[in-house]
Protein backbone atom coordinates (compact mmCIF):
# COMPACT_ATOMS: atom_id res chain seq x y z
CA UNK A 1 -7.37 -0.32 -28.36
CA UNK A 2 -3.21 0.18 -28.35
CA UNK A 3 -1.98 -0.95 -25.18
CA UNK A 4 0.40 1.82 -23.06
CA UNK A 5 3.53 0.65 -21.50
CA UNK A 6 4.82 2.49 -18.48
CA UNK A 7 7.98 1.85 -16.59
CA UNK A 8 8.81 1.93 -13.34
CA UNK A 9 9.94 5.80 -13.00
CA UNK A 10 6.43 6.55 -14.92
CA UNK A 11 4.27 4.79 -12.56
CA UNK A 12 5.76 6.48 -9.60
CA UNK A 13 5.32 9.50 -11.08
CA UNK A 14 1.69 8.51 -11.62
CA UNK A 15 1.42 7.07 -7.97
CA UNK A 16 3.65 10.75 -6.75
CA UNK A 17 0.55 12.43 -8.22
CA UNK A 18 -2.22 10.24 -6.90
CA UNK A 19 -0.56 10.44 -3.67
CA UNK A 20 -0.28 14.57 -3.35
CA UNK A 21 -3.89 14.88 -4.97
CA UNK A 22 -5.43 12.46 -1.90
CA UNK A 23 -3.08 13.90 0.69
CA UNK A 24 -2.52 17.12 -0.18
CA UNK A 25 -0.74 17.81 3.09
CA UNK A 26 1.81 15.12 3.64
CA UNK A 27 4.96 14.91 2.14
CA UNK A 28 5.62 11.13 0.65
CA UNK A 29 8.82 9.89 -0.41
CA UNK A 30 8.69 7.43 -3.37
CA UNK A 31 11.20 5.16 -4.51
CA UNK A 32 11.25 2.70 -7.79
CA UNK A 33 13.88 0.01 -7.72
CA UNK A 34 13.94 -2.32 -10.82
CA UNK A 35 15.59 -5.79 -10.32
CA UNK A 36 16.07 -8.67 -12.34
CA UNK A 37 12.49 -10.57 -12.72
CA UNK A 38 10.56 -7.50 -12.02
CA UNK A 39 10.12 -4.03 -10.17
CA UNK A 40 8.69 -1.99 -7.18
CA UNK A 41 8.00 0.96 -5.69
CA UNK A 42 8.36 1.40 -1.73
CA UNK A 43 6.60 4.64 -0.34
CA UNK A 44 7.67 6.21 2.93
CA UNK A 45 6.07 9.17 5.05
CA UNK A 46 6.23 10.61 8.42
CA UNK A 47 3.03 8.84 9.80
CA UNK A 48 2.90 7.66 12.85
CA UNK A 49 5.33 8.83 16.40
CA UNK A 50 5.95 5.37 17.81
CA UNK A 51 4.72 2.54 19.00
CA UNK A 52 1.76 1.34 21.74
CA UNK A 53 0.17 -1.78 23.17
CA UNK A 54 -2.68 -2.54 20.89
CA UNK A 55 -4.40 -3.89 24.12
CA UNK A 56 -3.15 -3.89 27.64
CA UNK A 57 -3.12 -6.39 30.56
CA UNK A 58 -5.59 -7.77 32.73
CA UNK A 59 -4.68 -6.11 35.89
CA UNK A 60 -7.78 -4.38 38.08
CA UNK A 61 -5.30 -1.32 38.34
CA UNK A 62 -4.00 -1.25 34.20
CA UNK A 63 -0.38 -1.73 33.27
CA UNK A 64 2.51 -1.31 35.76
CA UNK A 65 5.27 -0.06 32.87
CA UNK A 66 8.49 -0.74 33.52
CA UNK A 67 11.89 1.73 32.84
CA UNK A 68 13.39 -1.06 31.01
CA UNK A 69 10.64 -2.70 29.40
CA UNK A 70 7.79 -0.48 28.72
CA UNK A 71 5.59 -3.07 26.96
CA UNK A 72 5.33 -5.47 29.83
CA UNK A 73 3.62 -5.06 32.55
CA UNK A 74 5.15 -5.70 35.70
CA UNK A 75 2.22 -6.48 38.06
CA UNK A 76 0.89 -9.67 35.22
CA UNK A 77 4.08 -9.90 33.24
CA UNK A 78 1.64 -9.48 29.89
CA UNK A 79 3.51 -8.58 26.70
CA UNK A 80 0.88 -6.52 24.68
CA UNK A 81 1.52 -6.21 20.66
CA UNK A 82 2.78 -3.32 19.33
CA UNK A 83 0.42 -0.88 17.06
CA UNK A 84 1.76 2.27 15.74
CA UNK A 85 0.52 5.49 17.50
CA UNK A 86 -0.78 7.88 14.57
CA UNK A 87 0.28 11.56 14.60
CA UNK A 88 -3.28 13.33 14.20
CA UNK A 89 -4.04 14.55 10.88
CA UNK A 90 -1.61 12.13 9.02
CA UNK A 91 -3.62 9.04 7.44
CA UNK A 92 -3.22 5.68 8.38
CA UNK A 93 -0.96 3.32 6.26
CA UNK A 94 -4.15 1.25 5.12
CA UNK A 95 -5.77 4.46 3.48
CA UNK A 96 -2.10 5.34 1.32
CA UNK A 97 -2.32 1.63 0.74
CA UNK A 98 -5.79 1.81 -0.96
CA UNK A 99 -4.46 4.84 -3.36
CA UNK A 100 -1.06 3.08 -4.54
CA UNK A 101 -2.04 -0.17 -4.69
CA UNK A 102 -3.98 0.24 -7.81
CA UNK A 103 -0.77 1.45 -9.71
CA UNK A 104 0.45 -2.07 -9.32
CA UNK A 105 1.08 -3.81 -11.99
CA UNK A 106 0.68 -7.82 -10.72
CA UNK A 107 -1.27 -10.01 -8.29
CA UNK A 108 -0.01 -12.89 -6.07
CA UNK A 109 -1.77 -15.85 -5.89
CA UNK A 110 -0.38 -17.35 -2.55
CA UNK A 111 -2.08 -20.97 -3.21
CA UNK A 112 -0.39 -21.69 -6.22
CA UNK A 113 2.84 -19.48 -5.40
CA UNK A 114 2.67 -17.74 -8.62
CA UNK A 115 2.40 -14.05 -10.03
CA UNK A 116 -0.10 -12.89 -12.51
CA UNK A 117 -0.47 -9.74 -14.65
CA UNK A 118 -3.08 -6.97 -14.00
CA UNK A 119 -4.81 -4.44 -17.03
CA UNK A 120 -5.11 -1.02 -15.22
CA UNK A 121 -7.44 1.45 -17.59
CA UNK A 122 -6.61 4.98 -16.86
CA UNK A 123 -8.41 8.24 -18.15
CA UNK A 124 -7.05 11.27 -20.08
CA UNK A 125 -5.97 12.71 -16.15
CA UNK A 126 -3.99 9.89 -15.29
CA UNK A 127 -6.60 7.92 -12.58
CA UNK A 128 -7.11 4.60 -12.23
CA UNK A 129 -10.67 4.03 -13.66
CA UNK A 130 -10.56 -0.20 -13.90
CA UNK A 131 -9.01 -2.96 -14.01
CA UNK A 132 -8.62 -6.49 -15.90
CA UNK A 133 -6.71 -9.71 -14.23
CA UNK A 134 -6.77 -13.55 -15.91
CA UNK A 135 -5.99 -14.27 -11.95
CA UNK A 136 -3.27 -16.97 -11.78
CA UNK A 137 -5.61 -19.71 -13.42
CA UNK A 138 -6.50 -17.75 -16.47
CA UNK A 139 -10.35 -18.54 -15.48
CA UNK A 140 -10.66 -15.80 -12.65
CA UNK A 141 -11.10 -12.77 -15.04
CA UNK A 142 -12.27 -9.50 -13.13
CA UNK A 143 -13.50 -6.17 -14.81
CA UNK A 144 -14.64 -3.02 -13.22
CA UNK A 145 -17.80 -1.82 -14.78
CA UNK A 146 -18.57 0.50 -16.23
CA UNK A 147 -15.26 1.79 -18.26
CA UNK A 148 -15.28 5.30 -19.07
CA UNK A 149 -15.15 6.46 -22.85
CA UNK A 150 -11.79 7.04 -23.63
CA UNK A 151 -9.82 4.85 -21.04
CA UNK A 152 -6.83 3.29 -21.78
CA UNK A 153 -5.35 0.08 -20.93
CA UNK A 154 -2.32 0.16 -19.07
CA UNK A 155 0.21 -1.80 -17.88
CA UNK A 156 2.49 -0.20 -15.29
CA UNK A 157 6.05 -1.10 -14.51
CA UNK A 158 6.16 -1.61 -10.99
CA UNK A 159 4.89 -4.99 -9.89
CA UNK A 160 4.42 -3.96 -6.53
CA UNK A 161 3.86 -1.09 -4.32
CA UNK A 162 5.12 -1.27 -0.78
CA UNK A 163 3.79 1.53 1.90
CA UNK A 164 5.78 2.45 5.32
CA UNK A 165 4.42 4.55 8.13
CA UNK A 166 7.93 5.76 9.60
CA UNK A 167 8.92 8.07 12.45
């Protein structure tokens, strides 16, 4: 089974159409950059209108905001952490996450600081039907079962995909 090699521009074209056929009415921007020792994508989209407390404070009465610090309260002086606020209809950064992501082309083992390939197999439309990783060890091999007749292994260009919910 030949091996395909895409580059960078490819696989955002690939991840452009995964992207439009999942969301079919946002509007994405997608960027490749390639840099010396590897490549990425970064994704961008109108998703969320700002920002709220992802809890508030323990006052009886709720938050007191103030003018000129609106995520403290100023009864309890609690600092809640911001969340983004998500415009309806637009999906959440986790769900554009779980399309792109499988266009990348690497793994990061965080343990032993160190990068490892990843085998995509896509079908005769361009989707993502498996995948194959040695894992950083060699020993931690992963396969998607079944694989469809015809698939093709892959490897993509972009290491990485990066996603961004912006105003």
């Amino acid at each position: 089974m030949d091996r395909k090699y895409l580059t960078c521009a490819e696989t955002a074209q690939l991840v452009r159409a995964a992207l439009r056929e999942a969301f079919p009415e946002v509007r994405f921007s997608v960027r490749s950059k390639v840099y010396a020792g590897g490549a990425s994508i970064n994704i961008t989209y109108q998703g969320f209108d700002g920002y709220e407390p992802l809890r508030s404070c323990y006052c009886a009465a709720g938050p007191t905001v103030r003018e000129y610090d609106p995520n403290r309260c100023a009864t309890c002086g609690y600092i809640g952490r911001l969340e983004p606020r998500y415009r309806p209809g637009m999906p959440r950064r986790e769900a554009v996450e779980a399309v792109a992501h499988t266009f990348e082309g690497s793994g990061f083992d965080g343990m032993t600081d160190l990068k490892y390939p990843v085998t995509r197999y896509l079908d005769a439309h361009g989707r993502v039907v498996g995948s194959q990783s040695p894992g950083s060890w060699g020993s931690i091999s992963a396969w998607d079962d079944p694989l469809p007749a015809g698939a093709v292994p892959v490897s993509f260009g972009a290491d990485y995909i990066f996603v961004e919910a912006g105003r």
